[in-house]
PDB file of N, CA and C in Angstrom:
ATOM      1  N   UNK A   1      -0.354  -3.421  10.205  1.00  0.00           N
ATOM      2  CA  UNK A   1      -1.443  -3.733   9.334  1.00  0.00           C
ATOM      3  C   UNK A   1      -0.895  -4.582   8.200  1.00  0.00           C
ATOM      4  N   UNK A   2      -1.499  -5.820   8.423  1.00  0.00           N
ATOM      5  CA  UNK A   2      -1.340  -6.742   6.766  1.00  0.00           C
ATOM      6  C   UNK A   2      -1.496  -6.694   5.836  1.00  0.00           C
ATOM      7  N   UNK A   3      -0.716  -6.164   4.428  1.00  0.00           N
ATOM      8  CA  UNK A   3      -0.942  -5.212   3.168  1.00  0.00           C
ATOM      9  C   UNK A   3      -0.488  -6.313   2.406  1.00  0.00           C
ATOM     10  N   UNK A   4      -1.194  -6.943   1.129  1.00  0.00           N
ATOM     11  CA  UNK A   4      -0.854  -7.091  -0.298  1.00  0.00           C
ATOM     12  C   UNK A   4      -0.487  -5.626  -1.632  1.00  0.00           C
ATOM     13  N   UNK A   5       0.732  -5.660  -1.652  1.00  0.00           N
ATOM     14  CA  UNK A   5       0.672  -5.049  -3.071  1.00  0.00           C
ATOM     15  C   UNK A   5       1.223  -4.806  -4.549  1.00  0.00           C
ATOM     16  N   UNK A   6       0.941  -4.921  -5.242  1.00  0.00           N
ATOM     17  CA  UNK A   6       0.429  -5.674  -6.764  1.00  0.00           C
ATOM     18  C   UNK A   6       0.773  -4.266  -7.656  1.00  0.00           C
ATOM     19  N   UNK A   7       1.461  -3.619  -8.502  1.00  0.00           N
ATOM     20  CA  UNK A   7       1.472  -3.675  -9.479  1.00  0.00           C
ATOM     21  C   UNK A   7       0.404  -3.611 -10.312  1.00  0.00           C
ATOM     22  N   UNK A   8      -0.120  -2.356 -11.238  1.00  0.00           N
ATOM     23  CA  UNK A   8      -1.422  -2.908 -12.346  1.00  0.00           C
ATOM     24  C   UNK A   8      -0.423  -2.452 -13.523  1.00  0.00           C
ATOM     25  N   UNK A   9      -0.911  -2.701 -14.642  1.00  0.00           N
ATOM     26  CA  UNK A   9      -0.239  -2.517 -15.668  1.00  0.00           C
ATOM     27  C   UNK A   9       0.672  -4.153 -16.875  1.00  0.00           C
ATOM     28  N   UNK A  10       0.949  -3.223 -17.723  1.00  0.00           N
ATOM     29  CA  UNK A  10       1.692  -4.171 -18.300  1.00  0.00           C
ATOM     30  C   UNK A  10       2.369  -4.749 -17.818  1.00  0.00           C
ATOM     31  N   UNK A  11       3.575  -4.639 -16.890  1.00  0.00           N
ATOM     32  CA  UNK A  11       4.467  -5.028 -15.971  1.00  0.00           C
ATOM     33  C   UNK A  11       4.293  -5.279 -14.773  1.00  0.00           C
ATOM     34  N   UNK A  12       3.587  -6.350 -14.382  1.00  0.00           N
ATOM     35  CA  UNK A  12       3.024  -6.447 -13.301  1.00  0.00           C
ATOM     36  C   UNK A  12       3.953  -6.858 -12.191  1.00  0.00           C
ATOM     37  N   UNK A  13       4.377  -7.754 -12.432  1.00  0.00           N
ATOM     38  CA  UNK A  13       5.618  -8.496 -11.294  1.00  0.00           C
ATOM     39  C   UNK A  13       4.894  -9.137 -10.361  1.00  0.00           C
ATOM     40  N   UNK A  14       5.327  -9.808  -9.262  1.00  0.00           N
ATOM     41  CA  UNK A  14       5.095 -10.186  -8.171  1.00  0.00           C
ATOM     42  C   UNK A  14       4.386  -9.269  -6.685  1.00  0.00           C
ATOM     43  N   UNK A  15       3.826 -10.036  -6.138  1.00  0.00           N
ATOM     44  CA  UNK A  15       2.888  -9.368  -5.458  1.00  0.00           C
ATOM     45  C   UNK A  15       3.804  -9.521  -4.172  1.00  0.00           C
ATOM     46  N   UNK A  16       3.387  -7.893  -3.454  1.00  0.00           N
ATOM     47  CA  UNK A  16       4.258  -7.658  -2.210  1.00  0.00           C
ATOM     48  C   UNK A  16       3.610  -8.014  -1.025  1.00  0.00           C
ATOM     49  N   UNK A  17       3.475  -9.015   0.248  1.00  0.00           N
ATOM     50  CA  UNK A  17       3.051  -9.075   0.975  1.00  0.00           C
ATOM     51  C   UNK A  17       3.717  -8.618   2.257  1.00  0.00           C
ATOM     52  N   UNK A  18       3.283  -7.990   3.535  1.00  0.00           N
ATOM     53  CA  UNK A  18       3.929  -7.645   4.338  1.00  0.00           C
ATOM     54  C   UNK A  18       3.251  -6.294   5.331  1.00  0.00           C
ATOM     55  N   UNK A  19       3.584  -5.621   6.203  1.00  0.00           N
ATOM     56  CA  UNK A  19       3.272  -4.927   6.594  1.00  0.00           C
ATOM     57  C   UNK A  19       3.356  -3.562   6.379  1.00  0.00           C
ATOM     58  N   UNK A  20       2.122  -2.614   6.839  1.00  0.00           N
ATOM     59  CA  UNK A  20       2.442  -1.698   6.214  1.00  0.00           C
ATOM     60  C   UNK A  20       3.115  -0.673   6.914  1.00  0.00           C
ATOM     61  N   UNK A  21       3.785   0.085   7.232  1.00  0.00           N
ATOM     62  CA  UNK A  21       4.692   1.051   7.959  1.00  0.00           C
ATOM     63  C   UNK A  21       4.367   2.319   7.901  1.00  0.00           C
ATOM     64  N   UNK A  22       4.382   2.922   6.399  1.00  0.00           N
ATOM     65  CA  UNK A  22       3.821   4.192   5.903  1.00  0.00           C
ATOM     66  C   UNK A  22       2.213   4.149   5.336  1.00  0.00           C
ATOM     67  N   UNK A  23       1.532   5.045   5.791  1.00  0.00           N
ATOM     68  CA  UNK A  23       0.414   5.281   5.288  1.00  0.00           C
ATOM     69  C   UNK A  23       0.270   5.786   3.870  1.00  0.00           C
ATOM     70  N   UNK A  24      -0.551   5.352   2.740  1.00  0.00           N
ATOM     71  CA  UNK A  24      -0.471   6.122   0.777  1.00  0.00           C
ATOM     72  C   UNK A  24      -0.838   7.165   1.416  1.00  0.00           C
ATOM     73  N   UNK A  25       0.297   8.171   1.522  1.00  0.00           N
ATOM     74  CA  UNK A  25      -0.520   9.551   1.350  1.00  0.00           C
ATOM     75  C   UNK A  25       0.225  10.641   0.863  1.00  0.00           C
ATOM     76  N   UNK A  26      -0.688  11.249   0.202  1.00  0.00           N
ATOM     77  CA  UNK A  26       0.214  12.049  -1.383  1.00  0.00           C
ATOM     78  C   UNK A  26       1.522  13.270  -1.004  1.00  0.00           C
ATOM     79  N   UNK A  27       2.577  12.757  -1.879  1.00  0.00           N
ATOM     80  CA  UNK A  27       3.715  12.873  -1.405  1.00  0.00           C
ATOM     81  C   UNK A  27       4.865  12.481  -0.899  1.00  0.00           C
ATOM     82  N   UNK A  28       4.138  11.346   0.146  1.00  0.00           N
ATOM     83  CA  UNK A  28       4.980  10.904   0.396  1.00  0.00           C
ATOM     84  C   UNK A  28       5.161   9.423   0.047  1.00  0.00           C
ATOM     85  N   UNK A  29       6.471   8.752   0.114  1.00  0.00           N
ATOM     86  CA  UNK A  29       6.554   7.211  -0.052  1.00  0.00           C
ATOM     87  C   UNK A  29       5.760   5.965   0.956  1.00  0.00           C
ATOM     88  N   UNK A  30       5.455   4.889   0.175  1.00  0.00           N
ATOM     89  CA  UNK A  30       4.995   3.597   0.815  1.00  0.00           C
ATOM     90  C   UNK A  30       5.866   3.096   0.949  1.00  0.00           C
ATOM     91  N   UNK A  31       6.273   2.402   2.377  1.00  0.00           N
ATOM     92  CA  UNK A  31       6.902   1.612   3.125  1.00  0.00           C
ATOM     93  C   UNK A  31       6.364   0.210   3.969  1.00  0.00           C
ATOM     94  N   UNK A  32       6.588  -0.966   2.730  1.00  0.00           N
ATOM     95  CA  UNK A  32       6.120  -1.975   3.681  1.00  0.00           C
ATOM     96  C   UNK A  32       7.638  -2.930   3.407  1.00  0.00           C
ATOM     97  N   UNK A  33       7.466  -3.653   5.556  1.00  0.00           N
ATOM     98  CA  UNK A  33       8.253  -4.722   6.024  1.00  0.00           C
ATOM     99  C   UNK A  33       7.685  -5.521   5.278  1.00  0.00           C
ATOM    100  N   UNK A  34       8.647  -6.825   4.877  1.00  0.00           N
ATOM    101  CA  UNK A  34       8.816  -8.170   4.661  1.00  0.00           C
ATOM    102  C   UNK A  34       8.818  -8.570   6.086  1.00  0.00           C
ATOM    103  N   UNK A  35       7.941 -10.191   6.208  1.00  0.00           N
ATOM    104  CA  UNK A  35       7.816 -10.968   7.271  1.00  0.00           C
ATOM    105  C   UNK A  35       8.869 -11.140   7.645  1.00  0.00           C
ATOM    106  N   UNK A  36      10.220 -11.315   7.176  1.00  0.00           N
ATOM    107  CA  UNK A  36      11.561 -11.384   8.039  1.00  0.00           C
ATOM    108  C   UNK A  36      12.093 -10.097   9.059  1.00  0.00           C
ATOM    109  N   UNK A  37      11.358  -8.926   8.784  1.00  0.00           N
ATOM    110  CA  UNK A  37      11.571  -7.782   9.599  1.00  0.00           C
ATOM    111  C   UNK A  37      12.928  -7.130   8.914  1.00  0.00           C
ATOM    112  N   UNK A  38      13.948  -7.557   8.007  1.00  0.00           N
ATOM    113  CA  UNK A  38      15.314  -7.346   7.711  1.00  0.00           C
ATOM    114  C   UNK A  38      14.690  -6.460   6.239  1.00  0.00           C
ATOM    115  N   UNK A  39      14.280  -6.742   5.940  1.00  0.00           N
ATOM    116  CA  UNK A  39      14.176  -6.354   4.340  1.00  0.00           C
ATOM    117  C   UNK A  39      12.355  -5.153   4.227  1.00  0.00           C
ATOM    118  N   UNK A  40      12.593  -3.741   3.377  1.00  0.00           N
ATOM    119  CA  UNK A  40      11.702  -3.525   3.249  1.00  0.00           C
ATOM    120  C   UNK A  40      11.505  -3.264   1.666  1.00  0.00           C
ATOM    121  N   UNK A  41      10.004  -2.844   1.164  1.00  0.00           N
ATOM    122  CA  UNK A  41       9.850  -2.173  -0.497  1.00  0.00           C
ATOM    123  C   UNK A  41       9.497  -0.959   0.126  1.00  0.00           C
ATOM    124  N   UNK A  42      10.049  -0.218  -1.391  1.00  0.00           N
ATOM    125  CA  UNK A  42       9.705   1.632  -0.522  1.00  0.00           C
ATOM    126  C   UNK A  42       9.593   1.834  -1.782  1.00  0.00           C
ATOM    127  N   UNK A  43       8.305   2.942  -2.291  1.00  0.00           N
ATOM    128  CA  UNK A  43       8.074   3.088  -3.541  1.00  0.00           C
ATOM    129  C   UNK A  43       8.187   4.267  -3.867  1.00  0.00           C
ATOM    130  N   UNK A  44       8.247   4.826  -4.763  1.00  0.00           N
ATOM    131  CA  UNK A  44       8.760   6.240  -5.318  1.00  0.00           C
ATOM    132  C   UNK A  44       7.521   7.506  -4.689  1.00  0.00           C
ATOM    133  N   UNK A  45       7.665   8.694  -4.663  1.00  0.00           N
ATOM    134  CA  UNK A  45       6.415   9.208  -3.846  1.00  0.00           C
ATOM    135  C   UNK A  45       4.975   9.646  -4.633  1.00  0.00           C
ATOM    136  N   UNK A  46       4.403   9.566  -3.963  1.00  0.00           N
ATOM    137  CA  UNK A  46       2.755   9.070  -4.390  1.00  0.00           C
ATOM    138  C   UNK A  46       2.185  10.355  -4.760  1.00  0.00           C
ATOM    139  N   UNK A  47       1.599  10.078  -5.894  1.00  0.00           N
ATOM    140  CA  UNK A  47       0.934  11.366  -6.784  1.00  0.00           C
ATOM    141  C   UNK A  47      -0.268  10.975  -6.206  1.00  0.00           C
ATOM    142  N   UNK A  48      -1.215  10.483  -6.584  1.00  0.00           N
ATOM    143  CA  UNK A  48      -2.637  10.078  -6.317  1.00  0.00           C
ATOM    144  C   UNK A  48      -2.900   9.036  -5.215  1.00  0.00           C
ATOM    145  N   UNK A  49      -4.258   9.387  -4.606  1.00  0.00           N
ATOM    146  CA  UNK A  49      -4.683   7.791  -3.480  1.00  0.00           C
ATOM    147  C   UNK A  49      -5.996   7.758  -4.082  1.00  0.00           C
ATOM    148  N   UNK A  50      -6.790   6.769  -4.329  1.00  0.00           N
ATOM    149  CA  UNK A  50      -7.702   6.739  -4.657  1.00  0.00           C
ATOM    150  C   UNK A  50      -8.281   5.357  -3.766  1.00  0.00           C
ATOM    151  N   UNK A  51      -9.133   5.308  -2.465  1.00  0.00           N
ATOM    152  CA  UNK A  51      -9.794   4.379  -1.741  1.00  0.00           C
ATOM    153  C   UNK A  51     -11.464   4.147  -2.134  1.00  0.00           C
ATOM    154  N   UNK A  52     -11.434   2.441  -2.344  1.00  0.00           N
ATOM    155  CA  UNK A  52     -12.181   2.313  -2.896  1.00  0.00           C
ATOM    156  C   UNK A  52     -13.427   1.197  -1.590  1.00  0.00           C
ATOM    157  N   UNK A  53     -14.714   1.566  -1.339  1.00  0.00           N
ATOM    158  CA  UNK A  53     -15.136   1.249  -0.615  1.00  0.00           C
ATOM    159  C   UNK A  53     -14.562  -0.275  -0.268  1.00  0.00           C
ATOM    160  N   UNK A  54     -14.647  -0.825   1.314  1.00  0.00           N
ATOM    161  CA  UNK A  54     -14.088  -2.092   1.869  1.00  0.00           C
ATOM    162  C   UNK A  54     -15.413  -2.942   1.699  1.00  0.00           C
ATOM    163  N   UNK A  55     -14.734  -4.092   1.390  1.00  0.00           N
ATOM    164  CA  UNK A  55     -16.183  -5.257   1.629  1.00  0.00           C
ATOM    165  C   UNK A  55     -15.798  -5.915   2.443  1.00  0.00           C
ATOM    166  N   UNK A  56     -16.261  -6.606   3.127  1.00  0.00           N
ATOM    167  CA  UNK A  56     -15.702  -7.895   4.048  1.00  0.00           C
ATOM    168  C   UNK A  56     -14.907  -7.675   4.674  1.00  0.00           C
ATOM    169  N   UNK A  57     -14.254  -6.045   5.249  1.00  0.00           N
ATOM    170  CA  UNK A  57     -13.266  -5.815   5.968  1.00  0.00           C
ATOM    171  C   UNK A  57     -11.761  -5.652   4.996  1.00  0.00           C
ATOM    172  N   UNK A  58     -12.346  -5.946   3.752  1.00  0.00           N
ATOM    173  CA  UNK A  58     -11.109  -5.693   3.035  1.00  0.00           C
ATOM    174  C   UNK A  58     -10.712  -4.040   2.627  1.00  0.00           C
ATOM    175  N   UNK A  59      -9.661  -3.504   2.849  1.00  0.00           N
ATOM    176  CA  UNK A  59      -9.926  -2.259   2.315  1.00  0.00           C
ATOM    177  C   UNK A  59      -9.212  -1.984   0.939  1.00  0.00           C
ATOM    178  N   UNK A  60      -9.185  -1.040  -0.116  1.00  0.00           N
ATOM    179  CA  UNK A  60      -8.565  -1.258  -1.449  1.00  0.00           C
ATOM    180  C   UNK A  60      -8.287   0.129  -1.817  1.00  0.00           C
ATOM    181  N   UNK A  61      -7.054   0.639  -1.928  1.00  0.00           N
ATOM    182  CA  UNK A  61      -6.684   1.047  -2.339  1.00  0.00           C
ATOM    183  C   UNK A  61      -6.039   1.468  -3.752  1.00  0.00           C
ATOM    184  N   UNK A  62      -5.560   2.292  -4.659  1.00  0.00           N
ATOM    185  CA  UNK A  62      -4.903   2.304  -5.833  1.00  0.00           C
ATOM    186  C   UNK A  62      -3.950   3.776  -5.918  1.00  0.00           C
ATOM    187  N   UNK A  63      -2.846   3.663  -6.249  1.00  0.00           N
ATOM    188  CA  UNK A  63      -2.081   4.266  -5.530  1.00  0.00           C
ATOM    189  C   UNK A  63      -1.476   4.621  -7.363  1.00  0.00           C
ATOM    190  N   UNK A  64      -0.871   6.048  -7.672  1.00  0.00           N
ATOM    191  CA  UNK A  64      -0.009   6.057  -8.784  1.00  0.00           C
ATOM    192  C   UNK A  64       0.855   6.966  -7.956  1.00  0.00           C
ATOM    193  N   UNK A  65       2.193   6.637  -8.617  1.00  0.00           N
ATOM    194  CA  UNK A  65       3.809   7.330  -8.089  1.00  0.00           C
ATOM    195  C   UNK A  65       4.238   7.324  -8.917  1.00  0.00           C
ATOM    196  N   UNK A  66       5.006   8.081  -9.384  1.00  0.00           N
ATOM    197  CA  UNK A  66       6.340   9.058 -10.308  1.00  0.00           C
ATOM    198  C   UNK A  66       6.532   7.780 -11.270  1.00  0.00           C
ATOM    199  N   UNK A  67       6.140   6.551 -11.054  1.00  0.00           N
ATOM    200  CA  UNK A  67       6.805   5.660 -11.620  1.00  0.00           C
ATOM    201  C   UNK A  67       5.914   4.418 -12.450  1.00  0.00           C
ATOM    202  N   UNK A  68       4.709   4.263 -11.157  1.00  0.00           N
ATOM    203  CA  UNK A  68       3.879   2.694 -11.290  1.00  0.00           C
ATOM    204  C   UNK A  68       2.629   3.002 -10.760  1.00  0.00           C
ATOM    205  N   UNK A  69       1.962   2.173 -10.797  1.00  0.00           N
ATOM    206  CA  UNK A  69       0.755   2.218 -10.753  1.00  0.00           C
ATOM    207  C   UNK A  69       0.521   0.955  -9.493  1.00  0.00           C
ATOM    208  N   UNK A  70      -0.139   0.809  -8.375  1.00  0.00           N
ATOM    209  CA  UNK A  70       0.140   0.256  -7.226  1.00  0.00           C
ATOM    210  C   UNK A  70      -1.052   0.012  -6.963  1.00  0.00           C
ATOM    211  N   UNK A  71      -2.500  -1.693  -6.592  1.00  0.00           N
ATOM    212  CA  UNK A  71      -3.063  -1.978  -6.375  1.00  0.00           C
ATOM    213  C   UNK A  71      -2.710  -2.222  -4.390  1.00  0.00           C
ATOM    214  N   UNK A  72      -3.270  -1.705  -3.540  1.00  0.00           N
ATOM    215  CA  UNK A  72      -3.022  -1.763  -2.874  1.00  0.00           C
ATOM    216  C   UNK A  72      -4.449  -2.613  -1.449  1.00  0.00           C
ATOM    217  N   UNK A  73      -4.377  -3.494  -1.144  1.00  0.00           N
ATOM    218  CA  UNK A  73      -5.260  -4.356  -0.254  1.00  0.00           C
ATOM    219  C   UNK A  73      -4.711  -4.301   1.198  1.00  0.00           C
ATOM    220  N   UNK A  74      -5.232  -3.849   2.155  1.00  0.00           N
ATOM    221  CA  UNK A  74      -5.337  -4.037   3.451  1.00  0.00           C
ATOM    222  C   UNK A  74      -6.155  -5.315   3.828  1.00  0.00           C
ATOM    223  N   UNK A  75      -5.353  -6.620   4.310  1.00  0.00           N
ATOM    224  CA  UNK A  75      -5.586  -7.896   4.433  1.00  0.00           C
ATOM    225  C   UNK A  75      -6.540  -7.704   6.262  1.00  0.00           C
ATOM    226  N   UNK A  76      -5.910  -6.617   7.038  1.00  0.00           N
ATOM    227  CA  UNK A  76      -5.734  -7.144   8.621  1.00  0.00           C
ATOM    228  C   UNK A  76      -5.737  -5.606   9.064  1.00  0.00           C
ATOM    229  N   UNK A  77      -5.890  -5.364  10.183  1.00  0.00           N
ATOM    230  CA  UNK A  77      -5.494  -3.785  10.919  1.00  0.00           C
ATOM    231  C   UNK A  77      -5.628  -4.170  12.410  1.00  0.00           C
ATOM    232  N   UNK A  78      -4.205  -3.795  12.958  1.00  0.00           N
ATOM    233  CA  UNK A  78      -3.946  -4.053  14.285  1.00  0.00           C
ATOM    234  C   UNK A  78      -4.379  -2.306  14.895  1.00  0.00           C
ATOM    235  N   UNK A  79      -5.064  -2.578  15.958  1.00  0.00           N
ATOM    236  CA  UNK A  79      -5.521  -1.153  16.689  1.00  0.00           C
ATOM    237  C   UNK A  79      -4.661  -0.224  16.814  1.00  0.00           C
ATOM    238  N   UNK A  80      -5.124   1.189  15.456  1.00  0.00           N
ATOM    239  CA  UNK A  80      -3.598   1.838  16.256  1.00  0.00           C
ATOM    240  C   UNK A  80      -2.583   2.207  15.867  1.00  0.00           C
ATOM    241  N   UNK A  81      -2.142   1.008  14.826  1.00  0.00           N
ATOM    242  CA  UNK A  81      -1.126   0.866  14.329  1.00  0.00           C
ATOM    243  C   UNK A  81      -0.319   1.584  13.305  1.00  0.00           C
ATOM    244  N   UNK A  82      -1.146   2.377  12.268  1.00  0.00           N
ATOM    245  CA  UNK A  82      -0.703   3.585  11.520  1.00  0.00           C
ATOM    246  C   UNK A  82      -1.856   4.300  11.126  1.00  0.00           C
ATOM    247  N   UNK A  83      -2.001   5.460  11.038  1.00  0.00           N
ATOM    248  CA  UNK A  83      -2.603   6.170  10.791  1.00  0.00           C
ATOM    249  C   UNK A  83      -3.750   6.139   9.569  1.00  0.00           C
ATOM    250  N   UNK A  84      -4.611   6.404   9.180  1.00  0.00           N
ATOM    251  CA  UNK A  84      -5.838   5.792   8.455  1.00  0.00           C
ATOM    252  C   UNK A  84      -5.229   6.565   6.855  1.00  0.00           C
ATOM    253  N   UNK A  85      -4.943   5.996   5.900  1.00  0.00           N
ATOM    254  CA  UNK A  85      -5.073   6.812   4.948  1.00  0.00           C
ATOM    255  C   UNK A  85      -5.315   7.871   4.196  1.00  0.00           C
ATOM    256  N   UNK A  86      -4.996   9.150   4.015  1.00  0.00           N
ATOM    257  CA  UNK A  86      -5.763  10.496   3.387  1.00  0.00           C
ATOM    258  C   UNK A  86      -5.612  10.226   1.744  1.00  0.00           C
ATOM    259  N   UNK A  87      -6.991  10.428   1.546  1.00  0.00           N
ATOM    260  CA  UNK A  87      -7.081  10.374  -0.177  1.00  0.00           C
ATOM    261  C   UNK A  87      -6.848  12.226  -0.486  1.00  0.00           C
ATOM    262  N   UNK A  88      -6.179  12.072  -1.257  1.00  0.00           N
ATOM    263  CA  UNK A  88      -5.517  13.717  -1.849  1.00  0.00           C
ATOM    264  C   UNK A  88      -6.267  13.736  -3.948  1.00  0.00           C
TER     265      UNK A  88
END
C-alpha cells in the first residue's frame, strides 16, 4: 500500500513516501519501505490512531507516538496487502 507521511507540528520535516509494511495500530511501531527496497522509517510505538473518513479513495489517518505526531495518507491499496488499520 502507497503511504505519504508527514509530521504535524512545529517540526515538521520532510514528507515520507513509500510503502506501508506495518499497519498504525496501538502499540505497536509504523514501518514504511523507501522505493529503493534497502532503506526503511520505523517510528517509535503508537499511542493513538485516529482514522478520518476517505474521500476519493484517499484514506487519512493521524497517528501520535511516544515522540511525534504523524499525518498519515494512504495514496493506493494493493489487494491484501496488510491488514486494515484498528483505531484504539
Amino acid at each position: 500500500m502507497e503511504v505519504v507521511l508527514r509530521k504535524v507540528g512545529r517540526k515538521s520535516g520532510r514528507a515520507v513516501v513509500g510503502r506501508l509494511l506495518r499497519p498504525p495500530r496501538k502499540g505497536s511501531v509504523v514501518v514504511i519501505e523507501f522505493a529503493d527496497g534497502l532503506h526503511e522509517y520505523v517510528t517509535t510505538p503508537v499511542k493513538r490512531v485516529l482514522q478520518l473518513c476517505g474521500e476519493d479513495g484517499l484514506d487519512t489517518y493521524y497517528l501520535q507516538t511516544a515522540n511525534s505526531r504523524y499525518r498519515l495518507e494512504v495514496r493506493s491499496t494493493e489487494s491484501g496487502a496488510v491488514d486494515q488499520p484498528v483505531a484504539n
